[in-house]
Structures are given as C-alpha cells and as structure tokens.
PDB file of N, CA and C in Angstrom:
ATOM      1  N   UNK A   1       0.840  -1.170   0.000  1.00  0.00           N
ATOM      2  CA  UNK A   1       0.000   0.000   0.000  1.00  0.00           C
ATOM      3  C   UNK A   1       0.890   1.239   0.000  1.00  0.00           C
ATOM      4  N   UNK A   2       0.653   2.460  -0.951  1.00  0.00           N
ATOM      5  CA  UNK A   2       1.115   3.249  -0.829  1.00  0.00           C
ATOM      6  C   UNK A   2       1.030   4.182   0.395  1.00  0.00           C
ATOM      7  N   UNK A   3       2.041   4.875   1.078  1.00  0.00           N
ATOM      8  CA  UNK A   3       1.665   5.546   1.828  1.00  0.00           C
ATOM      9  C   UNK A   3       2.065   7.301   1.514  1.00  0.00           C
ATOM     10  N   UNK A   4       2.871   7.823   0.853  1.00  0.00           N
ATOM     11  CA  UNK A   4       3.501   8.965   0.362  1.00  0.00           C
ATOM     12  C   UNK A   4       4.152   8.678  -0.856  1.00  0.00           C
ATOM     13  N   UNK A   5       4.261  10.041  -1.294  1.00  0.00           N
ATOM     14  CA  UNK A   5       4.519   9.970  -2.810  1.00  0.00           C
ATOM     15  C   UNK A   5       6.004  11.194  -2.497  1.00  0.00           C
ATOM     16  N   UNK A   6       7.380  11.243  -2.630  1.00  0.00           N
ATOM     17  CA  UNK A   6       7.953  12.094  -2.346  1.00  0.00           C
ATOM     18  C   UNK A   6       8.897  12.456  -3.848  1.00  0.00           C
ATOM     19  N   UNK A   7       9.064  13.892  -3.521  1.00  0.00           N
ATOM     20  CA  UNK A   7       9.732  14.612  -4.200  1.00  0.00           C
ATOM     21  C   UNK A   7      10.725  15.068  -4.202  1.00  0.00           C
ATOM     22  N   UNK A   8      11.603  15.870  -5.417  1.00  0.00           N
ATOM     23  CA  UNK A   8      12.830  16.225  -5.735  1.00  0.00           C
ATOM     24  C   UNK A   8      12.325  17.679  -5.194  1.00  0.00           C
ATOM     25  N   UNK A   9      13.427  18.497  -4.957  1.00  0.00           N
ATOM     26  CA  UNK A   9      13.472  20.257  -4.919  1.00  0.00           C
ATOM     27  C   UNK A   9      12.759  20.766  -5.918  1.00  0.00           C
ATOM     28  N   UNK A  10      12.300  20.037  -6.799  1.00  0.00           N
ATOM     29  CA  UNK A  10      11.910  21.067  -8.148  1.00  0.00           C
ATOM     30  C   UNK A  10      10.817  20.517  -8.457  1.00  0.00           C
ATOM     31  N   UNK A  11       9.982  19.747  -7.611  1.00  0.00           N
ATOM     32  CA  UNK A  11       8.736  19.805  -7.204  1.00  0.00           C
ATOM     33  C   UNK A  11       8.262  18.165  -8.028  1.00  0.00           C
ATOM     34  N   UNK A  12       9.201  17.308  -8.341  1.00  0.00           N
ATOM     35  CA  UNK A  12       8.995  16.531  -9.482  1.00  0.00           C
ATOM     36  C   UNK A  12       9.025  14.979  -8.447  1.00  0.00           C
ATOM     37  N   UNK A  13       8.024  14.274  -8.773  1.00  0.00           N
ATOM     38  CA  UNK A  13       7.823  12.970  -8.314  1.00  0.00           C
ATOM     39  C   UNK A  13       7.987  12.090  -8.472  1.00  0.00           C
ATOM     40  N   UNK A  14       9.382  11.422  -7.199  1.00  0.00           N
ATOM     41  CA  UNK A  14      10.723  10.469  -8.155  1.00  0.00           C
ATOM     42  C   UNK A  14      10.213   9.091  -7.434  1.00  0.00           C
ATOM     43  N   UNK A  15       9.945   9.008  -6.164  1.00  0.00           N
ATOM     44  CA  UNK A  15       9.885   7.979  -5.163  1.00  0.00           C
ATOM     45  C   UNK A  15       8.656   7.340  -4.897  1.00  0.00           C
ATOM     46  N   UNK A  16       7.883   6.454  -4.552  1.00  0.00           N
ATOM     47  CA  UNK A  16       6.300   6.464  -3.927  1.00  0.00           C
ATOM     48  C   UNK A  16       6.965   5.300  -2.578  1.00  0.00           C
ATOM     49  N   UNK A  17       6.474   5.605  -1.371  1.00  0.00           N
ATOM     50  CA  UNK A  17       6.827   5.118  -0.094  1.00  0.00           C
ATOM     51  C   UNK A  17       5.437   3.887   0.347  1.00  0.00           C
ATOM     52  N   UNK A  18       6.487   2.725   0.619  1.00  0.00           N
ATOM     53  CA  UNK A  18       5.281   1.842   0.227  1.00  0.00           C
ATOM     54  C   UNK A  18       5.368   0.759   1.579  1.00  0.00           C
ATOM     55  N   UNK A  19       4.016   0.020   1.885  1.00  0.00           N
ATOM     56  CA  UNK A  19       4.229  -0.425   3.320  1.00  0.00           C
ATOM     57  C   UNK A  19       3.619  -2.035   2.071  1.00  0.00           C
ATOM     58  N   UNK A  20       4.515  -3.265   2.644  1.00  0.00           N
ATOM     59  CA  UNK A  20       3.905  -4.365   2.310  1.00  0.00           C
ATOM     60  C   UNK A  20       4.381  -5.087   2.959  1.00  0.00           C
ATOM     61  N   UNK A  21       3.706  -6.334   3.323  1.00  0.00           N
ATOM     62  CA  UNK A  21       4.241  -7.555   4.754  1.00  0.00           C
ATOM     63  C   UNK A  21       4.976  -7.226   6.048  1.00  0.00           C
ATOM     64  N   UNK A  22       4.439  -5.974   5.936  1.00  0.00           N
ATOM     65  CA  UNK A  22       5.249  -4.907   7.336  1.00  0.00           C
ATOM     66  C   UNK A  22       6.240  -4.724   6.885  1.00  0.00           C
ATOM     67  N   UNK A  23       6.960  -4.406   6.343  1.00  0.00           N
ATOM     68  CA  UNK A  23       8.438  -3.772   5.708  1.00  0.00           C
ATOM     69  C   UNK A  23       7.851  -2.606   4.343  1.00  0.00           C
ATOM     70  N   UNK A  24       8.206  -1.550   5.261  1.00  0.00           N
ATOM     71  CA  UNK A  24       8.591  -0.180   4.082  1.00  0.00           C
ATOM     72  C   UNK A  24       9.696  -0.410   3.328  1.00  0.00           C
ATOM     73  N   UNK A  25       9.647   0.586   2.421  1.00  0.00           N
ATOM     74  CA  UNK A  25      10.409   0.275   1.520  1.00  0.00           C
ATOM     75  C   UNK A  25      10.169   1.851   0.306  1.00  0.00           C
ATOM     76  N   UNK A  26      10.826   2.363  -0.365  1.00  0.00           N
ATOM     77  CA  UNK A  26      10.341   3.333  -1.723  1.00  0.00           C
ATOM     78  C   UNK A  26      10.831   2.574  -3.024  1.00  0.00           C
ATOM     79  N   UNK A  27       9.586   3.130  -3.762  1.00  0.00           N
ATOM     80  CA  UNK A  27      10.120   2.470  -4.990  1.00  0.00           C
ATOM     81  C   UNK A  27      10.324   3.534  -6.097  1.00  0.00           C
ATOM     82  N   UNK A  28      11.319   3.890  -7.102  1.00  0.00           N
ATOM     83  CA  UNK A  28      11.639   4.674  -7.584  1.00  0.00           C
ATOM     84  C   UNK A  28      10.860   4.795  -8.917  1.00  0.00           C
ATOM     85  N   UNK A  29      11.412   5.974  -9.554  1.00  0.00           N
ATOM     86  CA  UNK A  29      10.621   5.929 -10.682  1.00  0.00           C
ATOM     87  C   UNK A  29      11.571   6.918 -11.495  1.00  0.00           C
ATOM     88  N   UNK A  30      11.719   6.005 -13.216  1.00  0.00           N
ATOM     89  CA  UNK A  30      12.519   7.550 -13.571  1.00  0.00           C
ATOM     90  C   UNK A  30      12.010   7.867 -14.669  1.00  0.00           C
ATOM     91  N   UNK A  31      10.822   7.901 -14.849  1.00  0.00           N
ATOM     92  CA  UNK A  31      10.196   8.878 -15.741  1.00  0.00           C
ATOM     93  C   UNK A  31       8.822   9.382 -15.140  1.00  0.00           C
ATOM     94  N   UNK A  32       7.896   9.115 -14.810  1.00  0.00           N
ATOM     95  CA  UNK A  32       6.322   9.270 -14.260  1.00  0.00           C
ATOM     96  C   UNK A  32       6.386   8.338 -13.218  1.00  0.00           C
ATOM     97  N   UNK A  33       4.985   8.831 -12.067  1.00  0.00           N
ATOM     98  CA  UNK A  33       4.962   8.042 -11.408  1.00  0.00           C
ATOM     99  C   UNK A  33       2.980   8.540 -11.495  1.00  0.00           C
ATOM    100  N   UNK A  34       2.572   7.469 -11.732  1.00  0.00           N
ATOM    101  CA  UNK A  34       0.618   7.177 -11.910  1.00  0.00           C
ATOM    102  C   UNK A  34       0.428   6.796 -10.706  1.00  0.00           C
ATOM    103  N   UNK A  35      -0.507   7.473 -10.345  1.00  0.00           N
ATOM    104  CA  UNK A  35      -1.624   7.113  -9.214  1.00  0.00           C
ATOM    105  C   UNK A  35      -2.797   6.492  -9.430  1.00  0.00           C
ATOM    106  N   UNK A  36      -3.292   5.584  -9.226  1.00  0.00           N
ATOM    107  CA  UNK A  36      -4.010   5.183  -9.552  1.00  0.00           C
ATOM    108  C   UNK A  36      -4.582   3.929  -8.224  1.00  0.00           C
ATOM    109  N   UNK A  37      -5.595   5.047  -7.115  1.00  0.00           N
ATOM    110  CA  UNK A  37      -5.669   3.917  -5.909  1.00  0.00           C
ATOM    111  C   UNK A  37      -7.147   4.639  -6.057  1.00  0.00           C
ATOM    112  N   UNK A  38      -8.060   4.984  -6.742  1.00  0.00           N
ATOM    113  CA  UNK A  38      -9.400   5.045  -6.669  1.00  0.00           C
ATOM    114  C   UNK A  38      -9.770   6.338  -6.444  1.00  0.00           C
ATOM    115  N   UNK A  39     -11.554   6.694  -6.403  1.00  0.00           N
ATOM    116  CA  UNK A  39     -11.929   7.888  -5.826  1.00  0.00           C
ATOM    117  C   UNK A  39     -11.032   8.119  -4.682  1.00  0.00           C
ATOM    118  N   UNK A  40     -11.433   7.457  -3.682  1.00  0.00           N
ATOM    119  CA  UNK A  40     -10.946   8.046  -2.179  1.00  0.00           C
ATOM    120  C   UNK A  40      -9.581   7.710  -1.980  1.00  0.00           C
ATOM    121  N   UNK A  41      -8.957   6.876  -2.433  1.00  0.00           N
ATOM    122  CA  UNK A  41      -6.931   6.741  -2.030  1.00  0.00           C
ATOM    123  C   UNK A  41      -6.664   7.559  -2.771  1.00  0.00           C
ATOM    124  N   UNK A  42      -6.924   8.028  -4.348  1.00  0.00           N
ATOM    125  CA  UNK A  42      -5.991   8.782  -5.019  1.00  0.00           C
ATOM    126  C   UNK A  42      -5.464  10.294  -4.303  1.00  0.00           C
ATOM    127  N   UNK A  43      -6.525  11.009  -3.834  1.00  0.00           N
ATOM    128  CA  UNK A  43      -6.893  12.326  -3.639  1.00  0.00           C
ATOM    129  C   UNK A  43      -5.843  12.102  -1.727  1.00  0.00           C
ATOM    130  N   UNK A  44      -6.406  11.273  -1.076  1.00  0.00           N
ATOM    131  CA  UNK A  44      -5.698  11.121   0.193  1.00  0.00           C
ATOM    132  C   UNK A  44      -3.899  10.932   0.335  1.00  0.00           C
ATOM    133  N   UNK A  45      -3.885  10.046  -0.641  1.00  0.00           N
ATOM    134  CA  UNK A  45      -2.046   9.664  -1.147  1.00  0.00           C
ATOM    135  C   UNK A  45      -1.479  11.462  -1.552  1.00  0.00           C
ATOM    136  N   UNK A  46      -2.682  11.919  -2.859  1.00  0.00           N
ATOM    137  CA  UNK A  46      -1.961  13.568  -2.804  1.00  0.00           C
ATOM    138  C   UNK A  46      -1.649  14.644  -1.805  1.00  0.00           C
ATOM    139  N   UNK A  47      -2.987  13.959  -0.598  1.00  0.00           N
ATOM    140  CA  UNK A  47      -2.935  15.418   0.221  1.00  0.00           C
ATOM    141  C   UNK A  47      -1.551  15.309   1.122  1.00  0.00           C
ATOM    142  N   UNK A  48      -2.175  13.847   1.427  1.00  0.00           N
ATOM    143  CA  UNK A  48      -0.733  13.654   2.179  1.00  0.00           C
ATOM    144  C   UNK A  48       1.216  13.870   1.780  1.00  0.00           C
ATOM    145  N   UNK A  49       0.499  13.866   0.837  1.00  0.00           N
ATOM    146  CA  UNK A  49       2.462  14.223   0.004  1.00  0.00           C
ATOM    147  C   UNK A  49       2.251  15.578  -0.284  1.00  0.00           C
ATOM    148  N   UNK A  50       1.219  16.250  -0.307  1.00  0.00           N
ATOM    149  CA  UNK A  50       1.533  17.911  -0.008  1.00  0.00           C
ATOM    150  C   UNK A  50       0.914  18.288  -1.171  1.00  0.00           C
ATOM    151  N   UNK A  51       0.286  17.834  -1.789  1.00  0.00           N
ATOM    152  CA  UNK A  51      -0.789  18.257  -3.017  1.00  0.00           C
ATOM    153  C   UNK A  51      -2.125  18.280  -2.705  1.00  0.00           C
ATOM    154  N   UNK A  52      -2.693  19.520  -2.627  1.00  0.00           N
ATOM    155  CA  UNK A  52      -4.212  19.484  -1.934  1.00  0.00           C
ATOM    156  C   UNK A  52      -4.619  20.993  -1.585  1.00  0.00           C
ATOM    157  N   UNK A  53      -5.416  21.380  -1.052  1.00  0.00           N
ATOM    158  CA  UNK A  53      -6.260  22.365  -0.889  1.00  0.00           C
ATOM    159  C   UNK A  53      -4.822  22.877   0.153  1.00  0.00           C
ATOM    160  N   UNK A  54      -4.409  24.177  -0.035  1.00  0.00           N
ATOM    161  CA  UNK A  54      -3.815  24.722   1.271  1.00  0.00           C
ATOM    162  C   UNK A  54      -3.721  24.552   2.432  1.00  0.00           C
ATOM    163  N   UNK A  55      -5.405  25.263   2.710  1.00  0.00           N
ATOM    164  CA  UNK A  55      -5.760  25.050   3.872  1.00  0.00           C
ATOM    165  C   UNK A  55      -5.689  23.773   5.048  1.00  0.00           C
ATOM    166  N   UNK A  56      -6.260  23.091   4.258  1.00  0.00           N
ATOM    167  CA  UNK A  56      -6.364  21.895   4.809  1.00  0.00           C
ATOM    168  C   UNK A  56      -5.127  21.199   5.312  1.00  0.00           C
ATOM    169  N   UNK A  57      -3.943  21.333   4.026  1.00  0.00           N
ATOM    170  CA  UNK A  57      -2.586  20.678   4.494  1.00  0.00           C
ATOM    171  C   UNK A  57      -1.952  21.174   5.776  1.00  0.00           C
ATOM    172  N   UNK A  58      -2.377  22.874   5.754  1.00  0.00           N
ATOM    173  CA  UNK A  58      -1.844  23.396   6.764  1.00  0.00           C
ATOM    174  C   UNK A  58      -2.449  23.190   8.108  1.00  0.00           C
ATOM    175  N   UNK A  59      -3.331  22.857   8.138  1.00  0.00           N
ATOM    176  CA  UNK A  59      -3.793  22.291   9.190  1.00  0.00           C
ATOM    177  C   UNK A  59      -3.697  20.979  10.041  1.00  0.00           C
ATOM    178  N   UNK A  60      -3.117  20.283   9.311  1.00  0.00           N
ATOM    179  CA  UNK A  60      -2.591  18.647   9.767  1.00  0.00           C
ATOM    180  C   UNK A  60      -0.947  18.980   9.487  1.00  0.00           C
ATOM    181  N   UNK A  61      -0.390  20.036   9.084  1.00  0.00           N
ATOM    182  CA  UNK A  61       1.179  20.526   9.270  1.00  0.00           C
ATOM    183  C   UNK A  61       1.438  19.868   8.701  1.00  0.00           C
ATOM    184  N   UNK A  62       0.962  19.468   7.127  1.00  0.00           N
ATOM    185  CA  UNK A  62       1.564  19.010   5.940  1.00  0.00           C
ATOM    186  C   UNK A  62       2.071  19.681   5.262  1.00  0.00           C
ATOM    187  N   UNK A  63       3.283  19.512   4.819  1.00  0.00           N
ATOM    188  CA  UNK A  63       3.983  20.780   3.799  1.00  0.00           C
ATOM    189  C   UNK A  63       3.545  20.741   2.272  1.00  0.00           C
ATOM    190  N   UNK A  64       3.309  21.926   1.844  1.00  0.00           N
ATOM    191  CA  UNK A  64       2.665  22.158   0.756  1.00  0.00           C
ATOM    192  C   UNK A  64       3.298  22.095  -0.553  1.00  0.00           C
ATOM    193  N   UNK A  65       3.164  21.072  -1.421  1.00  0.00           N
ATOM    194  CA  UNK A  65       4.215  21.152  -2.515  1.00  0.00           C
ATOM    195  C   UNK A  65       3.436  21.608  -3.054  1.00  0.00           C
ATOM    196  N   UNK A  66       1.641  21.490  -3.433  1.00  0.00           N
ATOM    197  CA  UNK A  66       1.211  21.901  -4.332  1.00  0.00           C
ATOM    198  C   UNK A  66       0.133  22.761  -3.859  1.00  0.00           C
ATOM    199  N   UNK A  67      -0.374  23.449  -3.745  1.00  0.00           N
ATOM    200  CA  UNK A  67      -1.802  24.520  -3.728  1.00  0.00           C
ATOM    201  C   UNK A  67      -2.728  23.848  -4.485  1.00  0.00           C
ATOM    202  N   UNK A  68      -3.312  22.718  -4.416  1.00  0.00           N
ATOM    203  CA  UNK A  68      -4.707  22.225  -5.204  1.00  0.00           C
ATOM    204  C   UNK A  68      -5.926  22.243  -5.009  1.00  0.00           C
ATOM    205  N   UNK A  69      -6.503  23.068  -4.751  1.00  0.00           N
ATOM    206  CA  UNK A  69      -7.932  23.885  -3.904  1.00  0.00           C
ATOM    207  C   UNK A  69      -9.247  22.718  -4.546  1.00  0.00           C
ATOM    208  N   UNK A  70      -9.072  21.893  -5.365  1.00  0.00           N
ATOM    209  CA  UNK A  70      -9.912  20.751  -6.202  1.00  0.00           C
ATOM    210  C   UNK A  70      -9.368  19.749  -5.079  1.00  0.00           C
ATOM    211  N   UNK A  71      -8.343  19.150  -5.198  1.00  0.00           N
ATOM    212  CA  UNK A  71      -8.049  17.572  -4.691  1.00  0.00           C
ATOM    213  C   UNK A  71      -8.774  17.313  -3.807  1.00  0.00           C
ATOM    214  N   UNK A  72      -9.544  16.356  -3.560  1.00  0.00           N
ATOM    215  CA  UNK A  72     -10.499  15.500  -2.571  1.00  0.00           C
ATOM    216  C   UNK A  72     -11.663  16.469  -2.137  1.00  0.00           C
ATOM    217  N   UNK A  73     -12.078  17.448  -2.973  1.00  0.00           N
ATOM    218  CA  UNK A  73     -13.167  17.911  -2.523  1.00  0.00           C
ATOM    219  C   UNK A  73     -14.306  17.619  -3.185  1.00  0.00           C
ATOM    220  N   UNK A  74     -15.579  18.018  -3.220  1.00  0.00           N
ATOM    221  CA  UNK A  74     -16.462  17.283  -4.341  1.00  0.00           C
ATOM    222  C   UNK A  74     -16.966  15.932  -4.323  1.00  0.00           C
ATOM    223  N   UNK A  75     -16.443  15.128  -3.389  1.00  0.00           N
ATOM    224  CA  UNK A  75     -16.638  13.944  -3.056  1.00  0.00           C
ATOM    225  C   UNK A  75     -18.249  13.412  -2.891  1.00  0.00           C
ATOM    226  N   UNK A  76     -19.053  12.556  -3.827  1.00  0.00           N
ATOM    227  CA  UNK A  76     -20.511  12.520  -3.949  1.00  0.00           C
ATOM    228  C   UNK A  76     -20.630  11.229  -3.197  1.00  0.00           C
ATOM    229  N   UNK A  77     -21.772  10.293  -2.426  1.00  0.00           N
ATOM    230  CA  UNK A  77     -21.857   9.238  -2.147  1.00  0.00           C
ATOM    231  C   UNK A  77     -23.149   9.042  -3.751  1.00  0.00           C
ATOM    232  N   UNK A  78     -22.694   7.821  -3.950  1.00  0.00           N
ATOM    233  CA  UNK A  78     -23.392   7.524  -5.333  1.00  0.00           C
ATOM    234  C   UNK A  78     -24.410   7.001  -5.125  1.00  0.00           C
ATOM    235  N   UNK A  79     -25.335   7.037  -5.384  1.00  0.00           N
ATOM    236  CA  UNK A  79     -26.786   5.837  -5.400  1.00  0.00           C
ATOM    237  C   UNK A  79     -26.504   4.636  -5.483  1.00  0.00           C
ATOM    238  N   UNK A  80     -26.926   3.885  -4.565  1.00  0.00           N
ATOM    239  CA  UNK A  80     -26.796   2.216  -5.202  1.00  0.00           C
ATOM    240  C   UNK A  80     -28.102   1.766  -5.881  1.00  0.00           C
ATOM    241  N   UNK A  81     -28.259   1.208  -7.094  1.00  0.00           N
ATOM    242  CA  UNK A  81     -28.779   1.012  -7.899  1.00  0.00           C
ATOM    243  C   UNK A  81     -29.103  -0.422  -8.481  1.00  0.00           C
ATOM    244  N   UNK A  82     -30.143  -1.317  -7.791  1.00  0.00           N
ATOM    245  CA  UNK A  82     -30.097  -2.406  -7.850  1.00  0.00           C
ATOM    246  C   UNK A  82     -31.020  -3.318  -9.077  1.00  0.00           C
ATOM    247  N   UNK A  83     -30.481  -3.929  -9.948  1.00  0.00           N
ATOM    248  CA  UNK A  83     -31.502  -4.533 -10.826  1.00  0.00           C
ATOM    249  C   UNK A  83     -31.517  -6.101 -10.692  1.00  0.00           C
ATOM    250  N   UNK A  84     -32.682  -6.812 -10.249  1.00  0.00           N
ATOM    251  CA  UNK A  84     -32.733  -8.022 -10.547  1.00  0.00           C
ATOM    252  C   UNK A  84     -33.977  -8.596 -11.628  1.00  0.00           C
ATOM    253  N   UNK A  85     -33.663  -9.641 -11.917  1.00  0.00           N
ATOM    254  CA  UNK A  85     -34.316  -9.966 -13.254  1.00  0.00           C
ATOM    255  C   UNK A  85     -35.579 -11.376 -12.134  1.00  0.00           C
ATOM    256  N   UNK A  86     -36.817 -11.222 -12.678  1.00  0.00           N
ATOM    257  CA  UNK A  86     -37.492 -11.791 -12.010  1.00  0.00           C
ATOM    258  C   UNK A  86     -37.973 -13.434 -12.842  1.00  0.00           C
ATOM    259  N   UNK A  87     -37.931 -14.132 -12.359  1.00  0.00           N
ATOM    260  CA  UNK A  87     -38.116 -15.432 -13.204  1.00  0.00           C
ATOM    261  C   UNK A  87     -40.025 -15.542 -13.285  1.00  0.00           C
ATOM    262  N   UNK A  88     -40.166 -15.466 -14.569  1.00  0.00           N
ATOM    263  CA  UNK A  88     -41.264 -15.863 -15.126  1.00  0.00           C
ATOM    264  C   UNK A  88     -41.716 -17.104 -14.907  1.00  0.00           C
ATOM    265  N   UNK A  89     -43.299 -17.692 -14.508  1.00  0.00           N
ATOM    266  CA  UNK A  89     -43.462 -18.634 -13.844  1.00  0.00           C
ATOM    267  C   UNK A  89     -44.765 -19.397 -15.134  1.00  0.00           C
TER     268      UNK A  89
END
C-alpha cells in the first residue's frame, strides 16, 4: 500500500513510499509516477504528500508542494442502484 509519494526540490515525483508484509520500503521511478488507488486513495495519497487544498494541508502541518484547492473535494456518495431480473413462472 502506498503511503507517500515524495519529491525532488523542483517539485517533481521520483519515489512512492510503500508499506507491504510490514516492511517499508520506496520504490523509484525515472520517468512518471501514476496514481491510480481510486476515488478516495488517489486524492488522500496527494494530500498527504503535499498536493491538496492549502488550507487543509496546513492544518494537519503538511507541507505544501502543491496549492490544489480541487483535490479531494467534491466527493458525492453515489446511489446504489439495484436490478434483478425476475423469473417468469
């Protein structure tokens, strides 16, 4: 599981910090690094590595790499929407 995503001085995302069978570990990256952990991990993995609404980072004394006033806000609970097919008798 990812837990942080860390960066170079120049704001660029080399590392992702990762917890599996109880041993951390980072795994590097040298071109892109994709996120891709869903509605709710993607946006949480950003805030926490410092990409996210200001405010908010500054408030849990996360350092701010990015100012993203969008990330994890907007968040809808979806309808569940159930179809079953009824057997004709």
């Amino acid at each position: 599981m990812a837990s942080k995503i860390i960066f170079d001085n120049t704001t660029t995302a080399r590392q992702v910090l990762v917890k599996s069978g109880g041993l951390n570990f980072a795994l590097s990256a040298r071109k892109e690094i994709i996120i891709s952990g869903g509605v709710a991990q993607s946006p949480q993995l950003l805030m926490v590595s410092g990409i996210g609404p200001k405010e908010t980072l500054n408030r849990y004394n996360i350092s701010v790499i990015a100012d993203r006033p969008g990330v994890g806000q907007n968040m809808w609970d979806n309808p569940l929407i159930s179809m079953h097919k009824v057997a004709a008798s």
